[in-house]
N, C-alpha and C. Protein backbone atom coordinates (compact mmCIF):
# COMPACT_ATOMS: atom_id res chain seq x y z
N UNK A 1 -34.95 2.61 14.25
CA UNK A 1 -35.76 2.45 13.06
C UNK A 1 -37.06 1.74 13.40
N UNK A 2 -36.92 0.59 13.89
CA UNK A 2 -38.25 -0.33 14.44
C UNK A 2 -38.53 0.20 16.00
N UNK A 3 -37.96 1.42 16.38
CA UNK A 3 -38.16 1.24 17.80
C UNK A 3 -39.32 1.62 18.45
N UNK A 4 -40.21 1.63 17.30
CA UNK A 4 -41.79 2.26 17.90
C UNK A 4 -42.59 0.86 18.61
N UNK A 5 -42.07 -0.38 17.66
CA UNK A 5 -43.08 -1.58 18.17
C UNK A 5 -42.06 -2.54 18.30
N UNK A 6 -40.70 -2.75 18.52
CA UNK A 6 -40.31 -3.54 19.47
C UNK A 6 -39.83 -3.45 20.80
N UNK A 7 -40.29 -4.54 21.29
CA UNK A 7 -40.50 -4.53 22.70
C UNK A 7 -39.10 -4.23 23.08
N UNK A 8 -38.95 -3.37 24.69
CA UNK A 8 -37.68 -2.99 25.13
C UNK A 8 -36.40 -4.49 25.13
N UNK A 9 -37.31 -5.43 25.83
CA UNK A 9 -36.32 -6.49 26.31
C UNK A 9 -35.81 -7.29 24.71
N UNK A 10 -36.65 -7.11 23.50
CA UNK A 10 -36.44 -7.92 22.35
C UNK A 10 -35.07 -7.18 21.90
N UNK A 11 -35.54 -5.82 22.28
CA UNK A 11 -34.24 -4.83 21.72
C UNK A 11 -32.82 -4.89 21.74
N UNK A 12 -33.02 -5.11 23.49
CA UNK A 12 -31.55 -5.34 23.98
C UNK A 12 -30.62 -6.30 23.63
N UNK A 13 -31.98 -7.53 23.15
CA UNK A 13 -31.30 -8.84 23.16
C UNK A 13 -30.75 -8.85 21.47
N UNK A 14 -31.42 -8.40 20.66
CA UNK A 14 -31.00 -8.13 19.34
C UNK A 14 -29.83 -7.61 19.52
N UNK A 15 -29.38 -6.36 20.32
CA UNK A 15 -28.38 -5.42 20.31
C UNK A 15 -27.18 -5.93 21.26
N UNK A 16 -27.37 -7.24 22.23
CA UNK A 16 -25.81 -7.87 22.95
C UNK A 16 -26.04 -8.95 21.55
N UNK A 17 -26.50 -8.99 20.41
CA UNK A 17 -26.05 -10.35 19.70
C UNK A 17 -24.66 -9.27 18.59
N UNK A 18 -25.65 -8.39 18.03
CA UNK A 18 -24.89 -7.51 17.14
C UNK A 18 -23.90 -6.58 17.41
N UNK A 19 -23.79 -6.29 18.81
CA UNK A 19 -23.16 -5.46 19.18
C UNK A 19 -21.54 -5.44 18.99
N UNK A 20 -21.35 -7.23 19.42
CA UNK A 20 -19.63 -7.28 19.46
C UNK A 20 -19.33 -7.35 17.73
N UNK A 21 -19.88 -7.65 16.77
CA UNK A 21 -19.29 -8.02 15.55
C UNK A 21 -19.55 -6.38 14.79
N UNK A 22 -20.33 -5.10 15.76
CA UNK A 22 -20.16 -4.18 15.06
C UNK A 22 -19.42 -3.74 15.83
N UNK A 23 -18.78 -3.64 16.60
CA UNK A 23 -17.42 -2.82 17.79
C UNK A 23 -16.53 -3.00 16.77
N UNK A 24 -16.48 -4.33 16.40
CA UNK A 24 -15.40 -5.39 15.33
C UNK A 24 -15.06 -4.53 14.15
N UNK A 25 -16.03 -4.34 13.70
CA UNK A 25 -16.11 -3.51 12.39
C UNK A 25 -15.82 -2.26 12.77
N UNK A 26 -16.47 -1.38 13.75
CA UNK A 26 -16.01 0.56 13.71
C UNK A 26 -14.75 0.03 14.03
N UNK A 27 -13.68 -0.80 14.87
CA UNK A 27 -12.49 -0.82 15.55
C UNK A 27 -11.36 -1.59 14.12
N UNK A 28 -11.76 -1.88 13.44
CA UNK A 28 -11.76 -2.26 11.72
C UNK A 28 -11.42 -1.00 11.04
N UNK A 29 -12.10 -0.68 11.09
CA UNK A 29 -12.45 0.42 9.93
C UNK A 29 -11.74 1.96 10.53
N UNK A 30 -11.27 2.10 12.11
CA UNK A 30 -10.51 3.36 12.70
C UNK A 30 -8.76 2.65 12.07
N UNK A 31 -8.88 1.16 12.48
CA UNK A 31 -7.55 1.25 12.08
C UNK A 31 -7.09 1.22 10.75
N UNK A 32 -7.82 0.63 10.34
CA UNK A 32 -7.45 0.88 8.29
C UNK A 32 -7.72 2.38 8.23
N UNK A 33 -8.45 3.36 8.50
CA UNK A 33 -8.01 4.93 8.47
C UNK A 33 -6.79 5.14 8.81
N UNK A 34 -6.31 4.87 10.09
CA UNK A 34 -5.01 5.34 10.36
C UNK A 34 -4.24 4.59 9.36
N UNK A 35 -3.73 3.63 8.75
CA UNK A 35 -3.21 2.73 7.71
C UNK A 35 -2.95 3.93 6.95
N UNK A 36 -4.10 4.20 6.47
CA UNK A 36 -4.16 4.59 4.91
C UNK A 36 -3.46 6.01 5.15
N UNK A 37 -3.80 6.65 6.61
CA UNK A 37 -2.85 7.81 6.70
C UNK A 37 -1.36 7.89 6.58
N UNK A 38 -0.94 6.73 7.29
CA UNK A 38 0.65 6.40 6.85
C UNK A 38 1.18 5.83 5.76
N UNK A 39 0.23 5.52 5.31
CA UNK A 39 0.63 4.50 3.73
C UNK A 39 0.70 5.99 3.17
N UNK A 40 0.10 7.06 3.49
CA UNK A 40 -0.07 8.17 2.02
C UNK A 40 1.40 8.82 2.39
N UNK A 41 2.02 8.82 2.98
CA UNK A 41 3.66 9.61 3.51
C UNK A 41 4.17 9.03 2.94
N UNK A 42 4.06 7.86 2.21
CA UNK A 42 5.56 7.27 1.36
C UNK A 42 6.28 6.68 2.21
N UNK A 43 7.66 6.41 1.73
CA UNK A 43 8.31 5.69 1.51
C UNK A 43 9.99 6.57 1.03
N UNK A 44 10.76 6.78 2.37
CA UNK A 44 11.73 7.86 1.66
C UNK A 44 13.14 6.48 1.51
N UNK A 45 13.19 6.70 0.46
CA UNK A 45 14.21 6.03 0.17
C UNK A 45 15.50 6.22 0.37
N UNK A 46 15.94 7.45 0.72
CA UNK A 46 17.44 7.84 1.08
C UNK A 46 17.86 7.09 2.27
N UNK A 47 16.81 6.48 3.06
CA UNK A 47 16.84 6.04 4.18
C UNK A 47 17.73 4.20 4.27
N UNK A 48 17.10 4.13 2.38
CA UNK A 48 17.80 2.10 2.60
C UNK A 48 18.41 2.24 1.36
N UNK A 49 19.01 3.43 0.90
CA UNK A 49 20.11 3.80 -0.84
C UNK A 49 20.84 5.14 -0.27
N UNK A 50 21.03 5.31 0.83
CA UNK A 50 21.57 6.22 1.52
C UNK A 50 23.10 6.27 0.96
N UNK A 51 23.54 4.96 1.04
CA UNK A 51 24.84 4.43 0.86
C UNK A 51 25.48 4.90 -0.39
N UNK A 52 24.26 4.62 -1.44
CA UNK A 52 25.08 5.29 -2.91
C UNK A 52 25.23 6.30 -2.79
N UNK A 53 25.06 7.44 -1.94
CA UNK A 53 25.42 9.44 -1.68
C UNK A 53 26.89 9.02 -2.19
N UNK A 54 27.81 8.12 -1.80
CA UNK A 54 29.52 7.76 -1.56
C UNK A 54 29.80 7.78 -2.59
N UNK A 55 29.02 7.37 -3.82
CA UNK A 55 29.67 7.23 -5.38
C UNK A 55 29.89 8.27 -5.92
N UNK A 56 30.62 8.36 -6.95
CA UNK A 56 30.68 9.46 -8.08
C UNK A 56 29.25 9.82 -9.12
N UNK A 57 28.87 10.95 -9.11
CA UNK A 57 27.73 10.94 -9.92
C UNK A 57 27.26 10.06 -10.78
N UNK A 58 28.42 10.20 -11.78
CA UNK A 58 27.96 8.73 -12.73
C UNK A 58 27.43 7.20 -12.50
N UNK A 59 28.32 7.01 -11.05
CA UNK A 59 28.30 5.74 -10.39
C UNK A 59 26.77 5.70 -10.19
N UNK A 60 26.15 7.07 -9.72
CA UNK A 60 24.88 7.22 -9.17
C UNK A 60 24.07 6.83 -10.34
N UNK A 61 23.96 7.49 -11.28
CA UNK A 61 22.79 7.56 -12.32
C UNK A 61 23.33 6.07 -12.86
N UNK A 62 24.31 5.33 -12.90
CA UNK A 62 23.95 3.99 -13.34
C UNK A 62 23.39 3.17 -12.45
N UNK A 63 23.27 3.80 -11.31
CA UNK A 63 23.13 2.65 -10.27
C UNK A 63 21.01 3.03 -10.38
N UNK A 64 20.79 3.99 -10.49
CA UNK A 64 19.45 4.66 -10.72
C UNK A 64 18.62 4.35 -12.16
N UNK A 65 19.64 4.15 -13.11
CA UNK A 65 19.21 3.67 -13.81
C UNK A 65 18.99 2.12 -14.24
N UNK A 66 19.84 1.84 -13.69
CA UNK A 66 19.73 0.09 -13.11
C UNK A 66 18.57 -0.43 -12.00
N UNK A 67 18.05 0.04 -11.21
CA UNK A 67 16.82 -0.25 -10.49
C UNK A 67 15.59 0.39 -11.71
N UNK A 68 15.84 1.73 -12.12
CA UNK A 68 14.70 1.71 -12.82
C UNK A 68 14.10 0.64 -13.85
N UNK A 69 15.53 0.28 -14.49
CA UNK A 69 15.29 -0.62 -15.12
C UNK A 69 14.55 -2.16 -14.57
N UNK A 70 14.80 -2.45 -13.19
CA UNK A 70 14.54 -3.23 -12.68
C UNK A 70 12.98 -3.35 -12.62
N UNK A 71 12.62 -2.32 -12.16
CA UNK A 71 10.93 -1.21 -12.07
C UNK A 71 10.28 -2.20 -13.05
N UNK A 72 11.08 -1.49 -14.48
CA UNK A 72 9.86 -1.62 -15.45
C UNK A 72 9.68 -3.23 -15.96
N UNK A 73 11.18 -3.92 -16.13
CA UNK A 73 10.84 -4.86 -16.32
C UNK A 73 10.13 -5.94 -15.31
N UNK A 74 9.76 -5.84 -14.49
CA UNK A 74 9.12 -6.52 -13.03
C UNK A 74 7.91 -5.96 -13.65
N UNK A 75 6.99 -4.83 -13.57
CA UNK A 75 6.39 -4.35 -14.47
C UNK A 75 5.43 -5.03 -15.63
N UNK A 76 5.98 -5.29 -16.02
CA UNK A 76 5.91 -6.07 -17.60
C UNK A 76 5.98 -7.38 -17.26
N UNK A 77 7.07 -8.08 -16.59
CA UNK A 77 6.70 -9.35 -16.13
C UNK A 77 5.63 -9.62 -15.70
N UNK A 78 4.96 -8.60 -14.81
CA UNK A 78 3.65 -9.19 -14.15
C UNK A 78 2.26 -8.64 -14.94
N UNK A 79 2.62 -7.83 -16.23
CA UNK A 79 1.55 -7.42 -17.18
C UNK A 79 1.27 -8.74 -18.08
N UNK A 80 2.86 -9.50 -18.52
CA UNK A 80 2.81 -10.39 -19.03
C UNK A 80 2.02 -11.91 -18.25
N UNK A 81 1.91 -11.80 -17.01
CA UNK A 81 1.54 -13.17 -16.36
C UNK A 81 -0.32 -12.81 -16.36
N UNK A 82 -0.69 -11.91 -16.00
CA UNK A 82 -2.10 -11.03 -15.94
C UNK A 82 -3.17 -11.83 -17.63
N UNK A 83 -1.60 -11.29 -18.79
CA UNK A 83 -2.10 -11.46 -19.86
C UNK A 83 -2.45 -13.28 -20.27
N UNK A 84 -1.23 -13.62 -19.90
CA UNK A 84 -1.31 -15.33 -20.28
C UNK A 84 -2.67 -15.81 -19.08
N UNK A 85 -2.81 -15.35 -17.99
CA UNK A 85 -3.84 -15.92 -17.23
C UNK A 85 -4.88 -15.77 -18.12
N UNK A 86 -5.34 -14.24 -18.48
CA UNK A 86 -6.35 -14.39 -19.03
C UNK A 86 -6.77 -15.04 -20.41
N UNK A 87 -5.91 -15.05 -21.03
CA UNK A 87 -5.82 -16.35 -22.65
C UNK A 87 -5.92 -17.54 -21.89
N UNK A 88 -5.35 -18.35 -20.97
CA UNK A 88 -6.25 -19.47 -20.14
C UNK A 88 -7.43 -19.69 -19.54
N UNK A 89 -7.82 -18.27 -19.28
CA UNK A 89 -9.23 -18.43 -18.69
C UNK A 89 -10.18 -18.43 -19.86
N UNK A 90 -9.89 -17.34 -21.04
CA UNK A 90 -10.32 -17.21 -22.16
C UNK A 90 -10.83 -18.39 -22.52
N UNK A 91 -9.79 -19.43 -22.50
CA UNK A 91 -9.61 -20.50 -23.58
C UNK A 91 -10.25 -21.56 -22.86
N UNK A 92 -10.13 -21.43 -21.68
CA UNK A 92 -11.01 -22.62 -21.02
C UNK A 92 -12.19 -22.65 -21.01
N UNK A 93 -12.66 -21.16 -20.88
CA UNK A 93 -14.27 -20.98 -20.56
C UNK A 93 -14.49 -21.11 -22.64
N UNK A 94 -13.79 -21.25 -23.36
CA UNK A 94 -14.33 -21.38 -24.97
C UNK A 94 -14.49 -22.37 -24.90
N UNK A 95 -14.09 -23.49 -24.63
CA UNK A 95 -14.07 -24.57 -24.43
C UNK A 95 -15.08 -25.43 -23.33
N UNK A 96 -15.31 -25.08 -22.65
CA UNK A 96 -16.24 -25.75 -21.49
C UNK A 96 -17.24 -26.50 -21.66
């Protein structure tokens, strides 16, 4: 970009200061790509509920419907903590 009027030797020296904290960053930013490639495959669960295959159907869908249940209310617990934070922040900053 500037390389019409700075001098060769100013260049270099700009470029061993910046150089290691941008290696840092492209070598950053290849591995959070690969991340995000394995994060997108999921998560197969037959792998750690394998065990309930052994039950009787019914056994199954209560046992399925018992984690779901687990889901939503965890869910809601943490919709509910989100909400009270913000009526404290609300209420503090009314107050200030």
């Amino acid at each position: 970009m500037y390389d019409y009027f700075l001098p060769q030797g100013l260049k270099n020296f700009i470029d061993s200061i910046f150089s290691p904290p941008i290696s840092f960053l492209n070598m950053a930013r290849e591995y959070l790509d690969h991340v995000s490639l394995v994060a997108g495959h999921g998560i197969n669960l037959n792998n750690y509920f394998g065990f309930f295959n052994y039950l009787p159907s019914s056994m199954q869908a209560v046992i399925n419907s018992l984690l779901a249940s687990i889901v939503v209310l965890a869910i809601l617990q943490i919709v509910k903590s989100i909400i009270r934070t913000y009526y404290a922040v609300k209420d503090g900053v009314k107050w200030w």
